[in-house]
Protein backbone atom coordinates (compact mmCIF):
# COMPACT_ATOMS: atom_id res chain seq x y z
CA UNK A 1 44.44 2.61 -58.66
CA UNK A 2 42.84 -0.30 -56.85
CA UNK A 3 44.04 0.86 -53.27
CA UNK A 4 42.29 3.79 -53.95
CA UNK A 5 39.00 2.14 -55.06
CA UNK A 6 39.23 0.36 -51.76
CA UNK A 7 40.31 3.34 -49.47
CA UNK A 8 37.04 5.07 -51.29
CA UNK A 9 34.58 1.95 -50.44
CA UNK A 10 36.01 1.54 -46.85
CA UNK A 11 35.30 5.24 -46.70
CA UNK A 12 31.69 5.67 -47.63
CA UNK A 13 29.13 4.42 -44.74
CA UNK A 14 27.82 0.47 -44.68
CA UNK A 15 24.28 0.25 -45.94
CA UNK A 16 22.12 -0.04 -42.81
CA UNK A 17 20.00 -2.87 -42.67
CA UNK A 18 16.40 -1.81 -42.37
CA UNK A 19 15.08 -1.51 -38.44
CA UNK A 20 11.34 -2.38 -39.30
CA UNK A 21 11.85 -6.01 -38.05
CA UNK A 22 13.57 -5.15 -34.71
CA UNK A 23 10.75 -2.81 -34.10
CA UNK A 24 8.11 -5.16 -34.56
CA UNK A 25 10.41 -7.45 -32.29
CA UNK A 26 9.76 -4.90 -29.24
CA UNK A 27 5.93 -4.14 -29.75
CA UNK A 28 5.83 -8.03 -30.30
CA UNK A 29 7.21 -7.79 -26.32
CA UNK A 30 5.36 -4.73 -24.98
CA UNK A 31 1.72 -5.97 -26.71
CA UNK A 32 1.40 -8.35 -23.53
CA UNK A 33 2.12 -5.77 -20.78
CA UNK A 34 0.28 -3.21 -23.27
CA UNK A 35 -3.08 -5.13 -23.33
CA UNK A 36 -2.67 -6.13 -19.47
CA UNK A 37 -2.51 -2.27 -18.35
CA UNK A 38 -5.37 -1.43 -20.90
CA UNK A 39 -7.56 -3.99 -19.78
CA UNK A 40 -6.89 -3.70 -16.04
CA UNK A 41 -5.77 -0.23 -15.35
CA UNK A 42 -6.89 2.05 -17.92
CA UNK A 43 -10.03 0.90 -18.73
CA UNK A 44 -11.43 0.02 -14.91
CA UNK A 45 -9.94 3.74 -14.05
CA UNK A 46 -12.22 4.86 -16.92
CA UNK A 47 -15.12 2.82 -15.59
CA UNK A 48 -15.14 4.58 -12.65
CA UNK A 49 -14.60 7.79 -13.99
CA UNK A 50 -17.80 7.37 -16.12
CA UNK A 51 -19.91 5.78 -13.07
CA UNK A 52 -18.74 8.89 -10.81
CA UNK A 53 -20.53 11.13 -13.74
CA UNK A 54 -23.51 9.43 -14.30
CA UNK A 55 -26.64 8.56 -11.38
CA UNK A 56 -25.94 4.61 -11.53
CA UNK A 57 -28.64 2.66 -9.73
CA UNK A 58 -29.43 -0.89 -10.11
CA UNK A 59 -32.55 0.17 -12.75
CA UNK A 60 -29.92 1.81 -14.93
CA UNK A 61 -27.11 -0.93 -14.96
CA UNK A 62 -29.81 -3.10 -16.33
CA UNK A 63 -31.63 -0.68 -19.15
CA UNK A 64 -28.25 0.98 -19.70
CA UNK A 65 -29.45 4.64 -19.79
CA UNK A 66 -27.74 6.34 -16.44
CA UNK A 67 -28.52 9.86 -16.20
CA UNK A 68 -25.66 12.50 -16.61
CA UNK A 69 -24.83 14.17 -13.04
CA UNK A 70 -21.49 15.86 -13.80
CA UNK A 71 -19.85 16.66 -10.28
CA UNK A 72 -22.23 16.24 -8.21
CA UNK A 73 -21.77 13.08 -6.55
CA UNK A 74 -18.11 15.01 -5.65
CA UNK A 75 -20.26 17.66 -4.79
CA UNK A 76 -22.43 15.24 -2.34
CA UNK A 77 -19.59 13.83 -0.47
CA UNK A 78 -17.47 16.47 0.02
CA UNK A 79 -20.60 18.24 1.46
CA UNK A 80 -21.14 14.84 3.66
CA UNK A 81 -21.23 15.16 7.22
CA UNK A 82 -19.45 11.98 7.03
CA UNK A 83 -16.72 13.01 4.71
CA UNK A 84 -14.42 14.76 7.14
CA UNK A 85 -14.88 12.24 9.45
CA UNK A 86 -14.03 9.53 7.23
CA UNK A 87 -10.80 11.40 5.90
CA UNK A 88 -9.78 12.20 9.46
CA UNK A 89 -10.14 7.92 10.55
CA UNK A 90 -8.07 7.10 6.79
CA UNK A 91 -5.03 9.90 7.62
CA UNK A 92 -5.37 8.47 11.38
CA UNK A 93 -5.04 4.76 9.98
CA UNK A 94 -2.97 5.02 7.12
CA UNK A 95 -0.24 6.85 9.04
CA UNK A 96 -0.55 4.81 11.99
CA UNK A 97 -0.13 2.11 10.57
CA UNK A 98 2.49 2.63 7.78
CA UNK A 99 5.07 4.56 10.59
CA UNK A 100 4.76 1.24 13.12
CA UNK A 101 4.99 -0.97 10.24
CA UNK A 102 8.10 0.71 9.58
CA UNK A 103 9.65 1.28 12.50
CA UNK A 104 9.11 -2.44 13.51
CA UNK A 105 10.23 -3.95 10.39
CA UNK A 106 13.31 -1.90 10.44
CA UNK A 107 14.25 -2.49 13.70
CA UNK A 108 13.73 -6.77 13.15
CA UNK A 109 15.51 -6.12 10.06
CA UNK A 110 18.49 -4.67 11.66
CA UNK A 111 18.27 -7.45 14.10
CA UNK A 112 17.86 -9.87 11.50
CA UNK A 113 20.88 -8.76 9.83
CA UNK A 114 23.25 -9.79 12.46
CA UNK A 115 23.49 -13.78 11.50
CA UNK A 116 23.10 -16.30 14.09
CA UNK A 117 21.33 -19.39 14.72
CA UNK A 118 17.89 -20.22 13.91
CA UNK A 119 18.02 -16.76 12.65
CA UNK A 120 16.34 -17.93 9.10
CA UNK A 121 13.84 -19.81 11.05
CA UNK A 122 12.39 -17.06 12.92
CA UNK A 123 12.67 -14.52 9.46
CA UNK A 124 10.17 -17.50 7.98
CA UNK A 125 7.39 -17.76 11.41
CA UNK A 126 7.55 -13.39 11.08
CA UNK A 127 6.29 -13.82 7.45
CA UNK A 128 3.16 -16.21 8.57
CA UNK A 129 0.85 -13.04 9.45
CA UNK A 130 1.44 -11.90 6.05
CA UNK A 131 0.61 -15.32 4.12
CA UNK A 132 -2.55 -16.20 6.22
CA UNK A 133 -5.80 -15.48 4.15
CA UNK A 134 -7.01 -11.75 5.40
CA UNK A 135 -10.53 -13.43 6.37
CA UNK A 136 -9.07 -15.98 8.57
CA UNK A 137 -6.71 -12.98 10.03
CA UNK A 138 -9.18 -10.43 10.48
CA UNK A 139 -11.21 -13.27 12.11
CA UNK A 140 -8.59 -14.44 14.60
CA UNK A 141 -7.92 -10.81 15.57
CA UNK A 142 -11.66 -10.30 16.13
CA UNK A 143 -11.52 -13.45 18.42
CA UNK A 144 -8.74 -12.17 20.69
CA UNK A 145 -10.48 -8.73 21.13
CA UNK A 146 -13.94 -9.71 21.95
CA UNK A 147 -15.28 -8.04 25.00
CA UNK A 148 -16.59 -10.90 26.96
CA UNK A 149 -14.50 -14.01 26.52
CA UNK A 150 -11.38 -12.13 24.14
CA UNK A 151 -7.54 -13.32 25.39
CA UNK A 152 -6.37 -9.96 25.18
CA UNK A 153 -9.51 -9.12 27.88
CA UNK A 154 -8.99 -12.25 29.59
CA UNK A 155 -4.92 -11.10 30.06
CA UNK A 156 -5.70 -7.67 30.85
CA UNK A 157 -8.13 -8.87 34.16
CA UNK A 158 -5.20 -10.35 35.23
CA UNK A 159 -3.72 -7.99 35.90
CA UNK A 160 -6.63 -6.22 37.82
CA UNK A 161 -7.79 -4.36 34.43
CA UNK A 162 -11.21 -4.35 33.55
CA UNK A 163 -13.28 -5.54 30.38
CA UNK A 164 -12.65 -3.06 26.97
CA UNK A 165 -14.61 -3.30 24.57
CA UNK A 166 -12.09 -2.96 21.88
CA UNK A 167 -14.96 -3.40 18.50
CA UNK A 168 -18.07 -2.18 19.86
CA UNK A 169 -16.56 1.22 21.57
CA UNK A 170 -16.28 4.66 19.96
CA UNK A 171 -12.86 5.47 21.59
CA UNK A 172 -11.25 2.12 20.53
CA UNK A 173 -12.51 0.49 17.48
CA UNK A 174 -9.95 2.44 15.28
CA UNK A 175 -6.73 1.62 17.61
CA UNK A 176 -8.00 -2.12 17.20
CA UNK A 177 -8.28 -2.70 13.47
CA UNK A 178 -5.22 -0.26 12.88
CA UNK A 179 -3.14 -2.72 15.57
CA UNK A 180 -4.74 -5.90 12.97
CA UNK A 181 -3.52 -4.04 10.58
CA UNK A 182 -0.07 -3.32 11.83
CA UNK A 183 0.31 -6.95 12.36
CA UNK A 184 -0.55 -7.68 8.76
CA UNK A 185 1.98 -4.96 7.51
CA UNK A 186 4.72 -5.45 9.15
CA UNK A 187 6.72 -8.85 7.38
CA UNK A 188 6.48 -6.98 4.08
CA UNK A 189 8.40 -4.35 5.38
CA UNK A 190 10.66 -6.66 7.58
CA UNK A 191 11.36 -8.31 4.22
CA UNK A 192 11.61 -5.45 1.98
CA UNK A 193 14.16 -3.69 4.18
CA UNK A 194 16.21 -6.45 4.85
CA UNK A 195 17.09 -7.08 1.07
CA UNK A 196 17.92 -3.73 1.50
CA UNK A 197 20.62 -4.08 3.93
CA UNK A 198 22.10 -6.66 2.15
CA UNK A 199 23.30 -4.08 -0.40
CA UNK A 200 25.42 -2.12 2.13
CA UNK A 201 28.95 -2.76 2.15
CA UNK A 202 30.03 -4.40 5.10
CA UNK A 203 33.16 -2.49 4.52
CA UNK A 204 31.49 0.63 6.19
CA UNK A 205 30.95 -1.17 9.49
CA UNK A 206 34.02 -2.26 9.87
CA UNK A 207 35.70 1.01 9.22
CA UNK A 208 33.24 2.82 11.31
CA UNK A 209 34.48 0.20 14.23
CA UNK A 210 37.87 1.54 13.74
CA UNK A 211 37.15 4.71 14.11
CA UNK A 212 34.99 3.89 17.17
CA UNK A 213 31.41 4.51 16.42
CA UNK A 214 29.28 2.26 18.32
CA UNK A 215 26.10 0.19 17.18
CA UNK A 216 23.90 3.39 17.42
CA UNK A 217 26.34 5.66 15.59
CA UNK A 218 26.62 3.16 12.67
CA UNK A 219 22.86 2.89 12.53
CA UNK A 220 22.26 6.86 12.19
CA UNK A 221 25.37 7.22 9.90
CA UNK A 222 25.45 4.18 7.75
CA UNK A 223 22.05 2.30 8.08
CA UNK A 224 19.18 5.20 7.99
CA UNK A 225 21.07 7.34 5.06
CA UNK A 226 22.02 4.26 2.98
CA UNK A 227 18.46 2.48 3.38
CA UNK A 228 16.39 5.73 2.51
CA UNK A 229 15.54 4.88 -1.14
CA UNK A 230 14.50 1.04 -0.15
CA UNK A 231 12.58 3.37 2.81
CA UNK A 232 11.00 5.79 0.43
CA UNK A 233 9.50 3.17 -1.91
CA UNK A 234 8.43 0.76 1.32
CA UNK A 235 6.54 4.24 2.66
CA UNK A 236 5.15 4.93 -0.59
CA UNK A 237 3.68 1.29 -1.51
CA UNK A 238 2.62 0.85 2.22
CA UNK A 239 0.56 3.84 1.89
CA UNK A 240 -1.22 3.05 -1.23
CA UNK A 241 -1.62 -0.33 0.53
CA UNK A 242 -3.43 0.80 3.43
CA UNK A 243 -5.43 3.49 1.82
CA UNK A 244 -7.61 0.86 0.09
CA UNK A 245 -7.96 -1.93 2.77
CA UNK A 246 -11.84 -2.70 3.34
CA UNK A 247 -11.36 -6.36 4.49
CA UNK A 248 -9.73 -5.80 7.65
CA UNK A 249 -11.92 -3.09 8.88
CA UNK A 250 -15.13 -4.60 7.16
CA UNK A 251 -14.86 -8.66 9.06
CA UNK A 252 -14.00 -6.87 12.44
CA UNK A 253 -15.98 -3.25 12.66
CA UNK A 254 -17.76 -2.74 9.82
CA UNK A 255 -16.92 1.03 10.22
CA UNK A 256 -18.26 0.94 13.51
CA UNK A 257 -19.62 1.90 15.73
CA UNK A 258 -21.09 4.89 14.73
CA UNK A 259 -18.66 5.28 11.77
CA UNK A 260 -16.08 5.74 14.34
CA UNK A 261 -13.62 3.29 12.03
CA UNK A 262 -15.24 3.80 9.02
CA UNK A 263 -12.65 4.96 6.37
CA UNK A 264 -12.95 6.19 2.70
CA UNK A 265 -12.30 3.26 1.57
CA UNK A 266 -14.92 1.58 4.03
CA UNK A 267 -17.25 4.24 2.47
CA UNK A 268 -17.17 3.45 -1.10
CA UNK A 269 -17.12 -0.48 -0.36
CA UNK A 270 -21.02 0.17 1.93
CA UNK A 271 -21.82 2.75 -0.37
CA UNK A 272 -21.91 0.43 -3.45
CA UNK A 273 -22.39 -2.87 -1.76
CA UNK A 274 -22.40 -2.87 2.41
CA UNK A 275 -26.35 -1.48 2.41
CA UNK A 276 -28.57 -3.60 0.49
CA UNK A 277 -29.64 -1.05 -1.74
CA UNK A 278 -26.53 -0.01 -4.06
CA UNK A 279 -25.74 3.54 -5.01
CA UNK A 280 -22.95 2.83 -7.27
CA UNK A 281 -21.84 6.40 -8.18
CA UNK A 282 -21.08 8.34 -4.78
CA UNK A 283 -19.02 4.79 -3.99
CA UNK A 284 -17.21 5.56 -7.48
CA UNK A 285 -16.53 9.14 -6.55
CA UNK A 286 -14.92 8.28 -2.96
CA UNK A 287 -12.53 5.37 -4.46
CA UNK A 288 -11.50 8.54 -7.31
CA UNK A 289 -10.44 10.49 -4.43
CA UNK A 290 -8.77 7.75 -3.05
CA UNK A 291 -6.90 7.28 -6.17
CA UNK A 292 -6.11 10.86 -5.96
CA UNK A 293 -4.31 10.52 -2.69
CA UNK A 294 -2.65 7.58 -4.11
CA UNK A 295 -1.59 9.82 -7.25
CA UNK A 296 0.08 12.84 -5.22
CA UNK A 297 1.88 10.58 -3.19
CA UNK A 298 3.28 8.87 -5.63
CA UNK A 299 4.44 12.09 -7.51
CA UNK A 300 6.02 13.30 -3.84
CA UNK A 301 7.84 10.31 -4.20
CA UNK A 302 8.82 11.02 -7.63
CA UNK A 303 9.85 14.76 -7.08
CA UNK A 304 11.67 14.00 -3.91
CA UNK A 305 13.95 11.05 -5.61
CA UNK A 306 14.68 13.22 -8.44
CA UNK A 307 15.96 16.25 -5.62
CA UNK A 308 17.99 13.44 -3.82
CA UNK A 309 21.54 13.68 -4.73
């Protein structure tokens, strides 16, 4: 009789203890990163939202009654004469810039993955353009590239080439701030896609040695396919990067001349501040798009990782 009470209590299912607690355990942890997206994602994206809708001048910041626009500050700039222009410089920029970035970080990190002396050294003085201050870099490149007494001038006419002025010409202001910018770009993704070499077996090499595939072999058939998520999310965040930098082009063109480097982002930023007399809303409206462009890349990414085997 007792073994049977016992088989019949072992049977029937423990009494759960209530989950209550350990759920207001993990909001406890999420409230921080909650309250940190609210106050610095969500509610700036709605700020601008609401400015892009509204006629925002300096008078109606103050007495708080903006009048409601709708679309037509969208309307206004995409009806710009500048706008194309300006979306032509920011695809010419932002893809110049993120596909040498690339290429040159992934080349110094394949070099860079080879060990050998001093080889840490060199990894740290390839980081320095990327923890210099953007004003003092954007400063020293405007040095070198001044037309009259610039070292990159001063190098060229000797070698019998003469004076280009790389800032205050049409035809070259956008190569110059998209080289600064280059420069600026590359140790993140020297450093980003050298962690990610460090995940691939070094097995692989060696048995692609054996079979006889040399260093160029091994690169298209074990480096490139192995490194393409680390590659895809280095593209991705180096786009979003570039499609927002004003300092850069600000300190050394100003969009100039003759908008010839001015961007989107460059836009917005003298739209809202770069004139003296701030029109808040059509900036708003241009750094939405931007966002935009930000947004589809980012779900190209998405959509393409999920296809990837």
């Amino acid at each position: 009789m007792t073994s049977t009470r016992t088989a019949a209590a072992l049977a029937r299912p423990a009494h759960r203890a209530p989950r209550r607690p350990l759920q207001w355990t993990a909001l406890a942890f999420l409230a921080p990163l909650l309250v940190y997206l609210l106050l610095f994602y969500a509610y700036p994206l709605y700020r601008n939202i609401e400015l892009s809708l509204h006629d925002y001048t300096p008078r109606a910041f103050i007495q708080g009654d903006p009048e409601f626009t709708g679309l037509e500050n969208y309307r206004a700039i995409l009806t710009d004469g500048a706008f194309l222009r300006a979306l032509g410089n920011t695809a010419l920029f932002t893809l110049g810039s993120i596909a040498v970035q690339y290429a040159l970080g992934l080349a110094l990190a394949v070099f860079f993955h080879r060990r050998f002396r001093l080889s840490a050294v060199l990894r740290a003085l390839f980081l320095v353009p990327w923890l210099l201050p953007l004003i003092v870099s954007a400063s020293t490149w405007s040095w070198m590239l001044a037309s009259d007494n610039g070292v990159v001038n001063a190098a060229l006419r000797a070698f019998g080439i003469g004076q280009i002025n790389w800032l205050t010409s049409p035809d070259t202001s956008l190569l110059a701030v998209t080289v600064a910018n280059i420069w600026l770009g590359v140790p993140f993704n020297l450093v980003i896609l050298y962690a990610g070499l460090q995940n691939i077996p070094a097995e692989l090499y060696e048995a692609a040695g054996l079979d006889g595939a040399n260093a160029w072999q091994r690169f298209l058939r074990i480096t490139f396919p192995l490194l393409r998520p680390v590659s895809a999310i280095t593209l991705l965040l180096g786009l979003i990067y570039t499609l927002k930098v004003v300092d850069i082009i600000w300190i050394m063109t100003r969009g100039g001349p003759a908008d010839a480097s001015t961007t989107l982002a460059i836009w917005s930023y003298r739209e809202a501040f770069g004139t003296g007399q701030p029109d808040f809303s059509p900036a708003a409206a241009v750094g939405n798009l931007l966002i935009l462009i930000a947004f589809a890349a980012g779900l190209v990414h998405v959509r393409l990782r999920k296809e990837t085997p």
